[in-house]
Protein backbone atom coordinates (compact mmCIF):
# COMPACT_ATOMS: atom_id res chain seq x y z
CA UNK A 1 18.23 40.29 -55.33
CA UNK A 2 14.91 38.81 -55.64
CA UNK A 3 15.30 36.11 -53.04
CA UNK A 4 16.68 38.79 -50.21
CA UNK A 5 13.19 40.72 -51.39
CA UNK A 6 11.18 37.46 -50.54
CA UNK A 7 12.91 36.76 -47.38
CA UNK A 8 12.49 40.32 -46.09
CA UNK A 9 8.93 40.44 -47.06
CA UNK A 10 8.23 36.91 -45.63
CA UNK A 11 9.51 38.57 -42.03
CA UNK A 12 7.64 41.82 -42.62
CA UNK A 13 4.74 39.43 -43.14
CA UNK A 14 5.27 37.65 -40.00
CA UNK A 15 5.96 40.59 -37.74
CA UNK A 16 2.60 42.00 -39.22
CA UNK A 17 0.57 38.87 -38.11
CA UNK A 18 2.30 39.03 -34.77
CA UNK A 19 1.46 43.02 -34.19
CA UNK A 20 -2.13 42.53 -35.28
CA UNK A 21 -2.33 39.94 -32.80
CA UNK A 22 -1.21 41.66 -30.23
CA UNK A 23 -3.05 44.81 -31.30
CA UNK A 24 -6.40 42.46 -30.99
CA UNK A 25 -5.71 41.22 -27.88
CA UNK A 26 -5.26 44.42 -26.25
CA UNK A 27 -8.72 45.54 -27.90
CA UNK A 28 -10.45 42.70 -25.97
CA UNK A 29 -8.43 43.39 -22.69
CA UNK A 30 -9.70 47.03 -22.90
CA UNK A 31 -13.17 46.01 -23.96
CA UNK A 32 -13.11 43.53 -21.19
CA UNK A 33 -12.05 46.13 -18.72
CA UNK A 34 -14.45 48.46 -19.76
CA UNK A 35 -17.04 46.16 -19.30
CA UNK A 36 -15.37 45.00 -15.56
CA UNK A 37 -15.58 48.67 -14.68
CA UNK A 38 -19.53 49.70 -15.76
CA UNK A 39 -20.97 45.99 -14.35
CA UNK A 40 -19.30 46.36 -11.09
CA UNK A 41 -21.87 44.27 -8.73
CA UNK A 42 -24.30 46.38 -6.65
CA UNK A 43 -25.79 45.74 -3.21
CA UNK A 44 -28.76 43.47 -3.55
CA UNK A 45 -31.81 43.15 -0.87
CA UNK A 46 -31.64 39.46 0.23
CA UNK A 47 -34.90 37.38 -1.09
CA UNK A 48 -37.57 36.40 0.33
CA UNK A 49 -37.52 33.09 1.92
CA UNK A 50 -34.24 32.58 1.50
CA UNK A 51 -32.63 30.67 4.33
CA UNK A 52 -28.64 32.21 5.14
CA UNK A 53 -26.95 29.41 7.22
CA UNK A 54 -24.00 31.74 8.07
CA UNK A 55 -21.64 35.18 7.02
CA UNK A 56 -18.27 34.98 5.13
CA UNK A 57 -16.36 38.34 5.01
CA UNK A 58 -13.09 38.35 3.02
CA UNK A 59 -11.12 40.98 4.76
CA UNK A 60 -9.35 43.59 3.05
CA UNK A 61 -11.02 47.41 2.25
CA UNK A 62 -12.99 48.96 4.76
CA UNK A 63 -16.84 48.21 5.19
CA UNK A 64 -16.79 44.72 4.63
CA UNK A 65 -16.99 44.07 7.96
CA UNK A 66 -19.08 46.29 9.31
CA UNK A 67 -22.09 44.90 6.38
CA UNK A 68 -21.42 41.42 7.67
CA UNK A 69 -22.22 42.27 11.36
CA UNK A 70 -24.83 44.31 10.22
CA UNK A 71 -26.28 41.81 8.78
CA UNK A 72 -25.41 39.21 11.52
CA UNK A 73 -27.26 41.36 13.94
CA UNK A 74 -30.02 41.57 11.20
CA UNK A 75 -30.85 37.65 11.55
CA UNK A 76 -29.14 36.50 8.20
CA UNK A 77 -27.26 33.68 9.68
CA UNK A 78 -26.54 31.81 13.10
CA UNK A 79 -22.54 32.72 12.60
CA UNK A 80 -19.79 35.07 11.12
CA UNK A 81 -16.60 33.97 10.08
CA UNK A 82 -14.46 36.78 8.91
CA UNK A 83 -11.77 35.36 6.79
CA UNK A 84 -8.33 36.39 6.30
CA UNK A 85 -7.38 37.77 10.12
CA UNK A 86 -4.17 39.15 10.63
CA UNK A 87 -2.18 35.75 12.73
CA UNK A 88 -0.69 38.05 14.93
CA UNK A 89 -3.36 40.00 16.81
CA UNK A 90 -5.11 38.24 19.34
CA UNK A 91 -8.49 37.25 19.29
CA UNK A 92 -9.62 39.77 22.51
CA UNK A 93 -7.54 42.41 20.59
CA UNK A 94 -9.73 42.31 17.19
CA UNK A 95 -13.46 41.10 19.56
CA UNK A 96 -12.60 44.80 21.20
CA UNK A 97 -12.70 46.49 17.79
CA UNK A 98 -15.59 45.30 16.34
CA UNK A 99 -18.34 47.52 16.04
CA UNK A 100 -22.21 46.25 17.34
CA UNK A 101 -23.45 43.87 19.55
CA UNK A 102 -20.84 42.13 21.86
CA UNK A 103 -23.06 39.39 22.60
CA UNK A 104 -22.92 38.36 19.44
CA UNK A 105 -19.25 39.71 18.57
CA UNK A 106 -18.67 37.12 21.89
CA UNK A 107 -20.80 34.31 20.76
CA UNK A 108 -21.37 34.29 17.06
CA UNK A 109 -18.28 35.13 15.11
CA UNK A 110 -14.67 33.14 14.09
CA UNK A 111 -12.07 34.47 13.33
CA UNK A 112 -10.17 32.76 10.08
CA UNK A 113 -6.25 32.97 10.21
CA UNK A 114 -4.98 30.65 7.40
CA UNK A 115 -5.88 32.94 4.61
CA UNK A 116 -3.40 34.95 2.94
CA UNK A 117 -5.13 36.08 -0.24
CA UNK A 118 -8.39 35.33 -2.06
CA UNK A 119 -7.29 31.82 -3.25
CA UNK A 120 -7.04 31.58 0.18
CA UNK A 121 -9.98 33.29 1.85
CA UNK A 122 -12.33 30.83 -0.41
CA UNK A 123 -10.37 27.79 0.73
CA UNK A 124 -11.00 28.67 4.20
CA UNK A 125 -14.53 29.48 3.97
CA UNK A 126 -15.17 26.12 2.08
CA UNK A 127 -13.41 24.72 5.00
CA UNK A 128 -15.49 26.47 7.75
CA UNK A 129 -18.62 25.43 5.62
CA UNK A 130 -17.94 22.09 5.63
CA UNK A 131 -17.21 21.58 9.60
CA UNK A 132 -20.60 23.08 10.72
CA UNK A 133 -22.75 21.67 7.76
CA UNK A 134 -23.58 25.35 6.46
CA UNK A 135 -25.59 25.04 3.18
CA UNK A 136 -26.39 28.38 2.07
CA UNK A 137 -23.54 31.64 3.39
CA UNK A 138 -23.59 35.31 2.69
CA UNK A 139 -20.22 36.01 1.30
CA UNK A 140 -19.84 39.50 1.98
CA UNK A 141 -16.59 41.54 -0.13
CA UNK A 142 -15.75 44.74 -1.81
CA UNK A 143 -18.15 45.49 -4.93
CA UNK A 144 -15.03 45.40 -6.98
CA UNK A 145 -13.56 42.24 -5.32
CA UNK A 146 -16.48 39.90 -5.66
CA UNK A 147 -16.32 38.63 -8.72
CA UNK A 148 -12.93 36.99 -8.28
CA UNK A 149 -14.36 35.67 -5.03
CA UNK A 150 -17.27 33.96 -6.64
CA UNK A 151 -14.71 32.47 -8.80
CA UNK A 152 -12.19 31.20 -6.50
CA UNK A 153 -15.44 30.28 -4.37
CA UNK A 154 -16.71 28.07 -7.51
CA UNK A 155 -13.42 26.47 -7.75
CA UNK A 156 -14.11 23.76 -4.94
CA UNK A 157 -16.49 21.31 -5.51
CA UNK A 158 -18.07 21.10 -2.14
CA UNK A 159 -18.56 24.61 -1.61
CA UNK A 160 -21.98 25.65 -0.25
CA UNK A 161 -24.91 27.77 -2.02
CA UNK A 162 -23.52 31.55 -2.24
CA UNK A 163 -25.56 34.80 -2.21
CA UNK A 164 -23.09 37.72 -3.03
CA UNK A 165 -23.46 40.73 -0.63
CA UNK A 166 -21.31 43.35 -2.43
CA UNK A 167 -19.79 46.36 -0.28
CA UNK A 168 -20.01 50.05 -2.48
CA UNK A 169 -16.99 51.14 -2.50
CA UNK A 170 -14.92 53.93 -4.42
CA UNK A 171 -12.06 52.00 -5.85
CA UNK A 172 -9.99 54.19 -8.08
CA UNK A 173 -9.68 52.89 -11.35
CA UNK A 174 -5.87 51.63 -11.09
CA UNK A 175 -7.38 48.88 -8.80
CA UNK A 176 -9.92 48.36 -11.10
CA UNK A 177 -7.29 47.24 -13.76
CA UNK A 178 -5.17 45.61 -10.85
CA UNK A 179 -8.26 43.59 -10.03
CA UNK A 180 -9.83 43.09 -13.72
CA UNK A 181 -6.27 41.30 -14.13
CA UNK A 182 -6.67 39.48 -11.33
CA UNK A 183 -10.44 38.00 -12.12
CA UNK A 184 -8.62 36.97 -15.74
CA UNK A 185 -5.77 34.91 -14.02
CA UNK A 186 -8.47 33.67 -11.62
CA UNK A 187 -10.79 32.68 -14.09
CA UNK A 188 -7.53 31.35 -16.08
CA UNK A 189 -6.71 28.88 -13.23
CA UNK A 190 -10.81 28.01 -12.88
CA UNK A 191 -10.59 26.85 -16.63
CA UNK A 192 -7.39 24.52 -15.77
CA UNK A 193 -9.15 22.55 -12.51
């Protein structure tokens, strides 16, 4: 009898070690959370003397590209590129529905079509960048979506200087979670390259 007693305990021990675990990880995941959702990234006034070579907007919720012609028309920058355009729609088509100046919606801004997510959006801009010797951009996201951008931004070596522009937005908290799981796998993948 004694030796079933050991053996039973011995599992009972093991499942124990195994449910703590687990039970500590999730206390960092919701403390991590937690922390995702009060230190969301606010809009910040642009410094003084700094020089913006050009705009990246990652497409996705609304206002994001409105703030990056804003700030287009505002002087920050000689171009736009907004990132992530639906393949699709042609370019007259999505020039017609931009809101401000058409001079410069004519002139000034590119339309990026090879992006299908953030991963990709950052590739892309890196890209863009590159070809016309930008040193310093404006990336310009959702307040809740820039912190994964900075990441998969920071993931390519060449990538030029970066001053966030966060968008306010009123995310509701299940794509809060969505996106604090997100950052993690981001950051994750970050830690591997």
């Amino acid at each position: 009898m004694r030796p079933i007693f050991k053996k039973r305990h011995s599992k009972w021990l093991a499942f124990s070690s195994i449910l703590r675990g687990f039970a500590g990880l999730m206390v960092l995941w919701l403390a991590g959370l937690l922390w995702f959702c009060l230190t969301i990234p606010i809009e910040q006034t642009l410094p003084d003397g700094e020089n913006i070579d050009a705009i990246v907007v990652f497409t996705g919720s609304a206002g994001r590209i409105h703030a990056g012609l804003k700030a287009l028309e505002a002087g920050v920058g000689e171009r736009l590129l907004v990132s992530g355009v639906n393949p699709e729609l042609a370019p007259a088509l999505i020039r017609s529905t931009l809101p401000g100046d058409s001079r410069l919606v004519s002139c000034c801004i590119d339309l990026g079509r090879a992006a299908r997510d953030t991963e990709g959006n950052a590739a892309e801009a890196v890209a863009w960048a590159q070809q016309r010797g930008y040193q310093t951009i404006m990336l310009v996201t959702a307040d809740w979506h820039m912190r994964r951008s900075l990441v998969e931004m920071s993931r390519h070596k060449e990538r030029p200087k970066l001053f966030a522009a966060p968008v306010k937005s009123d995310a509701p908290f299940s794509r809060l979670m969505i996106e604090y799981n997100k950052l993690l796998a981001a950051k994750g993948r970050a830690l591997l390259i």
